[in-house]
Protein backbone atom coordinates (compact mmCIF):
# COMPACT_ATOMS: atom_id res chain seq x y z
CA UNK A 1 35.79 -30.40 -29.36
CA UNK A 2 35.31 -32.22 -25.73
CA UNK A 3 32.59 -34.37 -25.57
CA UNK A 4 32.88 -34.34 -21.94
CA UNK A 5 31.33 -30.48 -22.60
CA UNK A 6 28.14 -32.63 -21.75
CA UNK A 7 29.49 -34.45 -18.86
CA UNK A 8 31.24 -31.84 -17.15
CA UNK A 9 28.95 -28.77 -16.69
CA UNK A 10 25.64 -28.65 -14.50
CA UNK A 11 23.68 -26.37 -13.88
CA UNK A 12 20.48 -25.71 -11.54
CA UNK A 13 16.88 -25.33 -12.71
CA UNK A 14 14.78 -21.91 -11.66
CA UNK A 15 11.82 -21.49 -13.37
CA UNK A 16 9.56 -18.65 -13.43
CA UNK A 17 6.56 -17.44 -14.77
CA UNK A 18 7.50 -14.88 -17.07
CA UNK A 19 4.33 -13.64 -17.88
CA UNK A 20 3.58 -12.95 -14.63
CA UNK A 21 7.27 -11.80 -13.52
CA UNK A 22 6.86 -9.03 -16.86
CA UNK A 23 2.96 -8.29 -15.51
CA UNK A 24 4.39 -7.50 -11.89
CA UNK A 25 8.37 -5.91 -12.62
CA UNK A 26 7.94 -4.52 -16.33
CA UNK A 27 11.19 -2.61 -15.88
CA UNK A 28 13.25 -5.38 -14.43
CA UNK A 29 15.42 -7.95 -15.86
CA UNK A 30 14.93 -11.70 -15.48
CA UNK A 31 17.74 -14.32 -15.44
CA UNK A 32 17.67 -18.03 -15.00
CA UNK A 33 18.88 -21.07 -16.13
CA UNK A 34 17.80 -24.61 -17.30
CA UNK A 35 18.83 -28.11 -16.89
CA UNK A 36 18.41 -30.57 -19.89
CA UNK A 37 16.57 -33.95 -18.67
CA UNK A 38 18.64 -37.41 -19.73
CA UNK A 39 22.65 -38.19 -19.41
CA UNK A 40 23.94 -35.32 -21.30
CA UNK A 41 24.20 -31.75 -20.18
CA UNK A 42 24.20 -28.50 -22.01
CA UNK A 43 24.70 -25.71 -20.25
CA UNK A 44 22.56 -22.40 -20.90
CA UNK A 45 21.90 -19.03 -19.19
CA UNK A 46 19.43 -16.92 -20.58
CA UNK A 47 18.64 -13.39 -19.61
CA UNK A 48 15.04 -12.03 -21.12
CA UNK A 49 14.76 -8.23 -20.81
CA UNK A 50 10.98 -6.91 -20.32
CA UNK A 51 10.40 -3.50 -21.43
CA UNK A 52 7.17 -1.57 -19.98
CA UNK A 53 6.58 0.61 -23.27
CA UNK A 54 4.04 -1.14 -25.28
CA UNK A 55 3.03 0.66 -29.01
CA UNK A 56 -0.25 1.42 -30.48
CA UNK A 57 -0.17 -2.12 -31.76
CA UNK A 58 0.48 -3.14 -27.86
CA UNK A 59 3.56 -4.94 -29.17
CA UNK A 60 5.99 -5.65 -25.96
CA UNK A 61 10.05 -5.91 -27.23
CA UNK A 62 11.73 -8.78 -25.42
CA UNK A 63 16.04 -9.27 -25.78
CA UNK A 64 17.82 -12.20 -25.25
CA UNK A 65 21.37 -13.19 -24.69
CA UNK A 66 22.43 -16.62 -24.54
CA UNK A 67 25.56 -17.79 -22.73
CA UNK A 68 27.60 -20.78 -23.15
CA UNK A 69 30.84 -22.52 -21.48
CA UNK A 70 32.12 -24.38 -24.26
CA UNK A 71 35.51 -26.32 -23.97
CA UNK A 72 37.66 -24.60 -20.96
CA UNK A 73 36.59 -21.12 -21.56
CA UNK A 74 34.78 -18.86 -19.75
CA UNK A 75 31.42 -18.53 -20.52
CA UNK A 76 30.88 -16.58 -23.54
CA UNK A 77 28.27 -14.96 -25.70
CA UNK A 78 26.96 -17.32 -28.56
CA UNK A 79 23.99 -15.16 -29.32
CA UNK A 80 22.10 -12.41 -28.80
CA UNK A 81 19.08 -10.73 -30.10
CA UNK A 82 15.65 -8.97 -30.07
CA UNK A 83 12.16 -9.90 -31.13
CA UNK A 84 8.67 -8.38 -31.10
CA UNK A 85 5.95 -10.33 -30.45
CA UNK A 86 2.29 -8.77 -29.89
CA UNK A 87 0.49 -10.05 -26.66
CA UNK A 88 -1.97 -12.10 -28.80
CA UNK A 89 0.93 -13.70 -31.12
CA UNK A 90 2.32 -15.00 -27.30
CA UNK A 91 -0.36 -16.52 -26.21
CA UNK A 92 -0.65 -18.79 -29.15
CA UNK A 93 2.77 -19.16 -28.91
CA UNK A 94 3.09 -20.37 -25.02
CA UNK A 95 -0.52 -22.27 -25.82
CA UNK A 96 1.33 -24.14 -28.81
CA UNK A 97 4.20 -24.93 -27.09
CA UNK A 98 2.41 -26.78 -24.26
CA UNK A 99 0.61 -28.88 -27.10
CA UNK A 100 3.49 -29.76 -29.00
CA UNK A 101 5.85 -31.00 -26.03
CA UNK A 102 4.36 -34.22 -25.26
CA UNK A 103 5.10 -34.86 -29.09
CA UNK A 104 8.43 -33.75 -29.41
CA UNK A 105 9.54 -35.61 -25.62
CA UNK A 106 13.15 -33.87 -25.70
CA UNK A 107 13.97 -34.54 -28.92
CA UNK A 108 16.80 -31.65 -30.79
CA UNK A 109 15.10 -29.44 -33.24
CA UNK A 110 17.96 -28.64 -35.94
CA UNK A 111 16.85 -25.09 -38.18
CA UNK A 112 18.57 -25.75 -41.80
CA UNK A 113 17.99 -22.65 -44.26
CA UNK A 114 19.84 -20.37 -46.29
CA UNK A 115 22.13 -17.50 -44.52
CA UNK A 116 20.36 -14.57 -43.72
CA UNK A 117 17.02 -17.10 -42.62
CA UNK A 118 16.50 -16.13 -39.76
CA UNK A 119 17.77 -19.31 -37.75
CA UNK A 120 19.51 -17.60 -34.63
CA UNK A 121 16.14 -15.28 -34.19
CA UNK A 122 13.61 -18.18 -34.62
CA UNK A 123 16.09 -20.78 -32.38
CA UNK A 124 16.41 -18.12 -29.82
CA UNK A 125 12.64 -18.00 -29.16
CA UNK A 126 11.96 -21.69 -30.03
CA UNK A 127 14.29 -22.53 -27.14
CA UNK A 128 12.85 -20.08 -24.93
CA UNK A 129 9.26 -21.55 -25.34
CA UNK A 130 10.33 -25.22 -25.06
CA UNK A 131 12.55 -24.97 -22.31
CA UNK A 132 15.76 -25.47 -24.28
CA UNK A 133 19.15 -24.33 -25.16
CA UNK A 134 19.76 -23.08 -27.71
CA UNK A 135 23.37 -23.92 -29.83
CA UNK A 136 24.50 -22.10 -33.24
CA UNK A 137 27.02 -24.17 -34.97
CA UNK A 138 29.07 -21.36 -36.46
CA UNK A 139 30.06 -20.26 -32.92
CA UNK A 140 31.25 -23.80 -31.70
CA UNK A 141 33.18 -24.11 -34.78
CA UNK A 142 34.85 -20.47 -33.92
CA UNK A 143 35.31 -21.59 -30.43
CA UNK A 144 36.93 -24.85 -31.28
CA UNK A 145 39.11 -22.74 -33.41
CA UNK A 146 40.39 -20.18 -30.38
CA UNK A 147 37.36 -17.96 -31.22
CA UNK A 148 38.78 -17.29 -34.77
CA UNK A 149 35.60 -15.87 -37.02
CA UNK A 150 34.16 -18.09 -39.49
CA UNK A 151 35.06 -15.85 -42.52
CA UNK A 152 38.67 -15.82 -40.80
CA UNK A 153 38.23 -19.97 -40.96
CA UNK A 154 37.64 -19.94 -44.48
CA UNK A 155 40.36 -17.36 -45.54
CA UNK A 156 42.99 -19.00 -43.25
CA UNK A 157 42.48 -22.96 -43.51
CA UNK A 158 39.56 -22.80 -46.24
CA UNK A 159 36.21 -24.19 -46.85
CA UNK A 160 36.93 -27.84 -46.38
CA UNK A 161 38.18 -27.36 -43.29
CA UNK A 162 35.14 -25.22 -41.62
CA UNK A 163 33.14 -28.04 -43.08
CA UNK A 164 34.86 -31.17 -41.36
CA UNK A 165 34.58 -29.06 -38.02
CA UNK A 166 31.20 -28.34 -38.34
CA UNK A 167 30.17 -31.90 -39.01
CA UNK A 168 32.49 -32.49 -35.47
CA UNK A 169 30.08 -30.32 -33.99
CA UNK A 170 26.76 -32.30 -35.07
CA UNK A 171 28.43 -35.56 -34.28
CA UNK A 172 28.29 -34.45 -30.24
CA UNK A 173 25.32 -32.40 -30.68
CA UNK A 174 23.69 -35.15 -31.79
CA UNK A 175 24.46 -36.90 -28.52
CA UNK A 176 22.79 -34.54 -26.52
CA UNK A 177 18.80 -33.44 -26.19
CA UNK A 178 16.59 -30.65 -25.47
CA UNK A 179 18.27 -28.35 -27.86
CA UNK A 180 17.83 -25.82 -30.55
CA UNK A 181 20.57 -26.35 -33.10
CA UNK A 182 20.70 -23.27 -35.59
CA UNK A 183 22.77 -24.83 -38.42
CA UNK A 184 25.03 -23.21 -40.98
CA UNK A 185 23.90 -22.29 -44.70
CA UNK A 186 26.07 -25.26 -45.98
CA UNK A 187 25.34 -27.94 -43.53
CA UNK A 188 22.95 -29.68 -45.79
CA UNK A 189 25.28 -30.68 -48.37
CA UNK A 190 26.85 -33.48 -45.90
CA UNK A 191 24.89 -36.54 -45.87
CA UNK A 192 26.49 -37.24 -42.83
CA UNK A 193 25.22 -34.10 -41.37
CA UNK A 194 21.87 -35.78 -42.33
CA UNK A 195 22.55 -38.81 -40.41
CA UNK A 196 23.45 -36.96 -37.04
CA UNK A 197 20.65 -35.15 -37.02
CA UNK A 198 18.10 -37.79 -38.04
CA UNK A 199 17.16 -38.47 -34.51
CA UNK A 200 15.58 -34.73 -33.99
CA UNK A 201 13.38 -33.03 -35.91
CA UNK A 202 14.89 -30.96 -39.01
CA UNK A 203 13.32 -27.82 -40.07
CA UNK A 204 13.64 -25.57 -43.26
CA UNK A 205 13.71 -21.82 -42.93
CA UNK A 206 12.86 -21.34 -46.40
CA UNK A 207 12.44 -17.51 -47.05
CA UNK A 208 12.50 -15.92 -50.97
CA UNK A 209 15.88 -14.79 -52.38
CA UNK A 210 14.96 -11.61 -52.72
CA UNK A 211 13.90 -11.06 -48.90
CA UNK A 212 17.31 -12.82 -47.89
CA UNK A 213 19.41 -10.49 -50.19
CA UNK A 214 18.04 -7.45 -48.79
CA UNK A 215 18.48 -8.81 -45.28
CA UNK A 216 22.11 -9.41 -46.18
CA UNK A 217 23.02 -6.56 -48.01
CA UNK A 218 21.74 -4.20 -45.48
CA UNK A 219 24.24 -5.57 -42.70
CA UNK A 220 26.59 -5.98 -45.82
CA UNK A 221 29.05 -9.07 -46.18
CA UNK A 222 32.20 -9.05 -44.34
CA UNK A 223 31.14 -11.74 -42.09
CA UNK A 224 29.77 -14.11 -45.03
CA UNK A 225 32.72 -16.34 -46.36
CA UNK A 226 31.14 -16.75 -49.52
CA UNK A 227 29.43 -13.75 -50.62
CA UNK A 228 32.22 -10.70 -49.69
CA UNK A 229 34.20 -11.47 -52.66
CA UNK A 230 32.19 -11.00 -55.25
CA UNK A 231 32.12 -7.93 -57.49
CA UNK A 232 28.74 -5.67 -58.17
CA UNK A 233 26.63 -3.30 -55.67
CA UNK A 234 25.74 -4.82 -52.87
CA UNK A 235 22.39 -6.34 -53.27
CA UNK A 236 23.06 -7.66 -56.95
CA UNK A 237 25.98 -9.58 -56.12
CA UNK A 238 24.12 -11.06 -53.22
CA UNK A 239 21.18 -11.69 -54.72
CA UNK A 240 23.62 -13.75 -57.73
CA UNK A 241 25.48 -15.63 -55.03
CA UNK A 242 22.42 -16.33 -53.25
CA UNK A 243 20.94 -17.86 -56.57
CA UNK A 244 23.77 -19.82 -57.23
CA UNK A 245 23.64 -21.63 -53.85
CA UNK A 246 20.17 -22.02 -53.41
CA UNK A 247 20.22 -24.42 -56.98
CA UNK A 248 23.04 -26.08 -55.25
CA UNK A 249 21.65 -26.73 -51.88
CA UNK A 250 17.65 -26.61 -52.83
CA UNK A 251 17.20 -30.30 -52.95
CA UNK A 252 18.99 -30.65 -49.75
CA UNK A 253 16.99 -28.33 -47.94
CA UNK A 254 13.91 -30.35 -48.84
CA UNK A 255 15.50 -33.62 -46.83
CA UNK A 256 13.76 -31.45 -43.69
CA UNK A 257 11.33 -32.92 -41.96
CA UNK A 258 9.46 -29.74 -41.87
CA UNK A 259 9.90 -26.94 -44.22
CA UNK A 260 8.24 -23.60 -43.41
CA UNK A 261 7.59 -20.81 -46.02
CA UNK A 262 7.88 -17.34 -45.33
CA UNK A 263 5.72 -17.25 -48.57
CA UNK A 264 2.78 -19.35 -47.28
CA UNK A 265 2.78 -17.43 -43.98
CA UNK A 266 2.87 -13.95 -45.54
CA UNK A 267 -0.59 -15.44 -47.88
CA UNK A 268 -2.27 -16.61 -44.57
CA UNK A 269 -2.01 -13.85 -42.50
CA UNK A 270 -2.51 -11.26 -45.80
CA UNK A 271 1.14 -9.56 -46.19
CA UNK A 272 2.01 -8.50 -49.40
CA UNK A 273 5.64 -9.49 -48.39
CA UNK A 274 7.52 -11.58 -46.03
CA UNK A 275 9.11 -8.88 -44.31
CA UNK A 276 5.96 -7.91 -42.51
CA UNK A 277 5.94 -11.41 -40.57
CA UNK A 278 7.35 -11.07 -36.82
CA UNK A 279 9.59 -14.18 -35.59
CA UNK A 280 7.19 -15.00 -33.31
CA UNK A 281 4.54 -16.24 -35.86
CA UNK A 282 7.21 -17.69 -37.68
CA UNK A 283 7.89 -20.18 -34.21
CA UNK A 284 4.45 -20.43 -34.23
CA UNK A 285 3.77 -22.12 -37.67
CA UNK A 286 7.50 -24.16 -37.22
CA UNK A 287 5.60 -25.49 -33.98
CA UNK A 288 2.26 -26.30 -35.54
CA UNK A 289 4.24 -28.48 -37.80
CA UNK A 290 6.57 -29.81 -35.65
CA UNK A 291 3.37 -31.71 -33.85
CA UNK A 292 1.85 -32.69 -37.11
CA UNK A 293 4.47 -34.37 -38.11
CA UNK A 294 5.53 -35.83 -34.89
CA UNK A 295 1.37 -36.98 -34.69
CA UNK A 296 1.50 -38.59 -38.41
CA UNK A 297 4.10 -40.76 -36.62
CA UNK A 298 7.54 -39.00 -37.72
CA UNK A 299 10.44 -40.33 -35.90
């Protein structure tokens, strides 16, 4: 990886009021791009697609893709995605966001969780509210290795491997600000993953097994290194593998700074299971304690 990624790329600032550019063009697309304040610069474009139809529950669907030159490469898809937030759940959202800046001053917000977490949806709208970029790890590692996929990585040049260059890729992330870092599964196990990320704010995705294997199993497992192999219908073996890492990894996750349970969420708002949470609230509660731990004097 270059670290002159950061040097070498700028990019100009148009902001826009989406609320009002969705109010007065539902059926158009917006694009624009963001400049990160300080020395280093990450480069993001970000196109948010508005769609008029609202349902019964006036929810409006919003899709993002998320484009990054990385290295000498074209710019390329890192991530892309949908979420549904209702009007209500958006303006707490935009209101929290505008409370919680002054807190967080720039500082990199790295999501740490279990696969299947939910990390690339939350990050995706976390950056979009704060005025980020957003980064996934897993796609800078594939980059730095000529795009190869990370279940390729671990098959061709195995596990240690993927590990050393994802630890590369905190080491310069952590030189940069104003981003969203969506971390992989295993990150947590490096202490010195720890240490590059100590100067933002760590948070913990932490979502029941049994939610995360039937997330998993119903995209199924070809692109997860460390689940595919395992014998057993689909959600069994998932849910086994699952269980095995989360003893391994558990008392890493809690390291976060913040650690945000689908579990408490689903109790406050009166689910009978997480699934029934949008991503929105879920960037709503990671933001609410973002500031309260920034305000009890977090670093």
């Amino acid at each position: 990886m270059d670290v002159k990624l950061a040097q070498r790329l700028q990019i100009s600032t148009a902001w826009t009021d989406s609320e009002k550019f969705v109010r007065e063009h539902p059926t158009s697309s917006l694009r624009f791009a963001w400049r990160l304040k300080g020395k280093q610069k990450f480069p993001a474009f970000v196109s948010a697609y508005f769609l008029p139809a609202r349902n019964k529950n006036r929810h409006r669907s919003v899709s993002l893709e998320v484009l990054c030159s990385y290295k000498n490469s074209p710019a390329s898809v890192m991530e892309s995605g949908s979420s549904h937030a209702s009007c209500d759940e958006y303006l707490i959202l935009k209101n929290k966001s505008q409370e919680v800046e002054p807190y967080i001053n720039g500082r990199c917000i790295y999501l740490v969780g279990m696969m299947g977490s939910g990390k690339t949806t939350v990050g995706k709208i976390l950056s979009q509210v704060l005025g980020y970029s957003f980064c996934d790890c897993d796609t800078l590692v594939e980059e730095e290795v000529d795009g190869t996929p990370v279940a390729e990585i671990f098959k061709l040049y195995g596990e240690g491997f993927f590990r050393n260059k994802e630890t590369e890729a905190l080491q310069k992330l952590s030189m940069m600000h104003r981003l969203v870092v969506s971390t992989g599964g295993g990150a947590v196990v490096r202490p010195i993953n720890w240490k590059y990320m100590q100067n933002g704010v760590s948070v913990w995705l932490d979502v029941p097994l049994e939610a995360l294997a039937q997330r998993i199993a119903a995209v199924g497992t070809n692109s997860r290194p460390l689940l595919h192999n395992d014998s057993g219908n689909e959600y069994t073996k998932v849910f086994r593998r699952l269980s095995t890492l989360l003893e391994e990894r558990g008392e890493c996750y809690a390291n976060a700074n913040v650690r945000i349970s689908l579990e408490n969420i689903a109790m406050k708002q009166g689910y009978r299971d997480v699934s029934s949470i949008t991503p929105t609230a879920i960037v709503i509660e990671a933001l609410e304690q973002i500031e309260d731990f920034l305000a009890r004097g977090g670093h």
